[in-house]
C-alpha atoms as a PDB file:
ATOM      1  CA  UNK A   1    -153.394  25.036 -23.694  1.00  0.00           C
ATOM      2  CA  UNK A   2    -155.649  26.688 -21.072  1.00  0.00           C
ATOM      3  CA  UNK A   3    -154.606  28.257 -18.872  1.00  0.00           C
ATOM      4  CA  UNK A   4    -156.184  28.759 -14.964  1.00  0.00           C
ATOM      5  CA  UNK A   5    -156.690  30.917 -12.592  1.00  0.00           C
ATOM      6  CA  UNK A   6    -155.143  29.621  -9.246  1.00  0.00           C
ATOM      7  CA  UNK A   7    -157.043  31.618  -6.842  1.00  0.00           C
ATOM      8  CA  UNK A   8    -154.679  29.730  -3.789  1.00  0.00           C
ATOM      9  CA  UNK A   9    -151.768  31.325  -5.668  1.00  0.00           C
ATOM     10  CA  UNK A  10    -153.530  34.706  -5.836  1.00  0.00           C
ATOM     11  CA  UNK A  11    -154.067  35.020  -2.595  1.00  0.00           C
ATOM     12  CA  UNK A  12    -150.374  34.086  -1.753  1.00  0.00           C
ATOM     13  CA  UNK A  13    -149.066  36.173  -3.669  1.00  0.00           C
ATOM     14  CA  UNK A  14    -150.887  38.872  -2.321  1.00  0.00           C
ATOM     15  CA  UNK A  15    -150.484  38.547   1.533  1.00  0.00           C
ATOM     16  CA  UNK A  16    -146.624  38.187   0.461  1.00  0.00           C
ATOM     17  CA  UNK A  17    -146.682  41.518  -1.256  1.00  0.00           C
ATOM     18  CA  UNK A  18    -148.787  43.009   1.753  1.00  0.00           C
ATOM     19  CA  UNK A  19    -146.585  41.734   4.495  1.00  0.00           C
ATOM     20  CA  UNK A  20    -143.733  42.760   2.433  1.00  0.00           C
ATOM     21  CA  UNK A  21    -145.255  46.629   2.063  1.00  0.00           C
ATOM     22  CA  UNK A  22    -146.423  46.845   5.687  1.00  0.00           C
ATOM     23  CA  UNK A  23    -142.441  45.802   6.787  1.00  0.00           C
ATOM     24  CA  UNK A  24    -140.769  48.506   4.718  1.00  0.00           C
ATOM     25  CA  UNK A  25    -143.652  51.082   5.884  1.00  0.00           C
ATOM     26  CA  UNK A  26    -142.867  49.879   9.560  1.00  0.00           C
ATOM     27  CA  UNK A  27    -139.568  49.917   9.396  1.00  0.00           C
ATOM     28  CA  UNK A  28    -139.571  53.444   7.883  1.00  0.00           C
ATOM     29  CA  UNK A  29    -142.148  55.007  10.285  1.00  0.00           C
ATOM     30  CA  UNK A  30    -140.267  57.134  13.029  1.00  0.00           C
ATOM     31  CA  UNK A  31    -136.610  56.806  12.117  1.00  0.00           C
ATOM     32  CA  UNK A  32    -135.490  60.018  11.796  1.00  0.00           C
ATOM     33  CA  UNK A  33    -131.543  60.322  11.076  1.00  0.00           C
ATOM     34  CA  UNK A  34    -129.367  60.951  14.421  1.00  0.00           C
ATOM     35  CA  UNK A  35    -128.660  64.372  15.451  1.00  0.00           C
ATOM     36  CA  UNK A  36    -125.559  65.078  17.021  1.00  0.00           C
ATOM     37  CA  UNK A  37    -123.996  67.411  19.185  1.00  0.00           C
ATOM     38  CA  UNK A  38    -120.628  68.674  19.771  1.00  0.00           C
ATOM     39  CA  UNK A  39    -118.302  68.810  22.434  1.00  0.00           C
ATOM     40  CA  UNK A  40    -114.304  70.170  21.942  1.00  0.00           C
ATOM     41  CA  UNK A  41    -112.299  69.721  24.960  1.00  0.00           C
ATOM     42  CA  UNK A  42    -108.869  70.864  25.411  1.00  0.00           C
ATOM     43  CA  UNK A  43    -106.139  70.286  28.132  1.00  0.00           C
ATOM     44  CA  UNK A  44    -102.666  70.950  28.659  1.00  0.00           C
ATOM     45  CA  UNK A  45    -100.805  68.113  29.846  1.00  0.00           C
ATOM     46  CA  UNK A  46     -98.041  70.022  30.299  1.00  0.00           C
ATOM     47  CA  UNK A  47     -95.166  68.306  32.271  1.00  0.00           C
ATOM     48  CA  UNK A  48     -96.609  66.878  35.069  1.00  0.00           C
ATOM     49  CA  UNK A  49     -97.334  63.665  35.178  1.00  0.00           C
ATOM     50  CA  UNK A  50    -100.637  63.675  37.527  1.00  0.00           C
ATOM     51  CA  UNK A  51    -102.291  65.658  34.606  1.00  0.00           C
ATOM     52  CA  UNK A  52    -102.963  62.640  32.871  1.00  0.00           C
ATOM     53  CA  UNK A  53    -105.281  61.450  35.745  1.00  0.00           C
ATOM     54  CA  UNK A  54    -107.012  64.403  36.026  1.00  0.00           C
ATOM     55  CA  UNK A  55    -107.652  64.246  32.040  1.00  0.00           C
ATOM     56  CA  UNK A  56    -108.250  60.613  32.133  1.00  0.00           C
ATOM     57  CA  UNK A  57    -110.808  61.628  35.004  1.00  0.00           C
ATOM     58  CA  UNK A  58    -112.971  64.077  32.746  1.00  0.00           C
ATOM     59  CA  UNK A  59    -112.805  61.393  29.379  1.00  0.00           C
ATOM     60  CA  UNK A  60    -114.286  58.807  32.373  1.00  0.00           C
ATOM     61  CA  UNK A  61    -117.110  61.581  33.666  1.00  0.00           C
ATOM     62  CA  UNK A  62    -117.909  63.065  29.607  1.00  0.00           C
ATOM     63  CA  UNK A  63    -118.332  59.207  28.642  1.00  0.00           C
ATOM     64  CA  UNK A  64    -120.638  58.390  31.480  1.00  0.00           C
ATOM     65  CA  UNK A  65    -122.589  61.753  30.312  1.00  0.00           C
ATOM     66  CA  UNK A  66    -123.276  59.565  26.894  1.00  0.00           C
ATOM     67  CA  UNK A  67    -119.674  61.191  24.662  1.00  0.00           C
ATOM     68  CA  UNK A  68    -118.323  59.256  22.362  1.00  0.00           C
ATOM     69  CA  UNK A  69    -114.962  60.328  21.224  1.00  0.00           C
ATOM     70  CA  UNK A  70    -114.734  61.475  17.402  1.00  0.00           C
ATOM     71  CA  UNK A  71    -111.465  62.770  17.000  1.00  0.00           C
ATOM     72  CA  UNK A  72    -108.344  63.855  18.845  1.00  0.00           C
ATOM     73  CA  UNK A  73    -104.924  65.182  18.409  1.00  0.00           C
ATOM     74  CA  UNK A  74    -101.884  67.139  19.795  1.00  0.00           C
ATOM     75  CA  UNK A  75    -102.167  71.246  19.538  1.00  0.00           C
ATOM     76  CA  UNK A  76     -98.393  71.026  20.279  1.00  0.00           C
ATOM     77  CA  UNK A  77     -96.257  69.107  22.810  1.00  0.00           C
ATOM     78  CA  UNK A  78     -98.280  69.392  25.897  1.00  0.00           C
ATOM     79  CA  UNK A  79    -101.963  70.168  25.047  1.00  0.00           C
ATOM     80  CA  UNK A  80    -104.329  67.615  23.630  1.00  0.00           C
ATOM     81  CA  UNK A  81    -107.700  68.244  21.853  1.00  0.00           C
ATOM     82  CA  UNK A  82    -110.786  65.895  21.518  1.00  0.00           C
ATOM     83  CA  UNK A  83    -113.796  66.467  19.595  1.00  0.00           C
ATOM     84  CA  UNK A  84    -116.305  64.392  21.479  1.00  0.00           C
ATOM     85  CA  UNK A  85    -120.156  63.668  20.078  1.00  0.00           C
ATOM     86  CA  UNK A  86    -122.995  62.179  21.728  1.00  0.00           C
ATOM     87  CA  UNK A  87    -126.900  62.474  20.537  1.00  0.00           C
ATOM     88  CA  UNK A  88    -128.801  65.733  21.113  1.00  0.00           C
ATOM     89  CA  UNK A  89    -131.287  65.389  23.716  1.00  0.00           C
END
């Protein structure tokens, strides 16, 4: 049996593997992982009930600034805590 050298074939096979190596080297170049930074905000609810405007208020203005909430949870009964994130400029 003899066996040929398809030179069509070669070729093929070789702009596939260099399309293939220039996509992963694109896709690679100039991603660089996300830095983040950190925001903790605090309020006291307390008993009033207009508090919870005023706090839904600075969630609406920190989200506008780019925040994105992480985390949040209850200090006790009347103060709430929010770690917030967004990407460091």
């Amino acid at each position: 049996m003899k066996s040929k050298f398809q030179i069509k074939s070669f070729v093929l096979g070789a702009l596939l593997g260099a399309v293939i190596v220039i996509g992963v080297a694109a896709d690679k170049e100039g991603t660089h992982p996300t830095v983040w930074e950190y925001n903790i905000v605090t309020q006291d609810l307390g008993s009033d009930t207009g508090n919870d405007y005023f706090w839904a208020q600075a969630l609406t203005k920190k989200s506008a600034e780019g925040w994105d909430i992480v985390s949040s949870h209850r200090v006790n009964e009347t103060t709430v805590q929010m770690i917030l994130k967004r990407p460091k400029k």
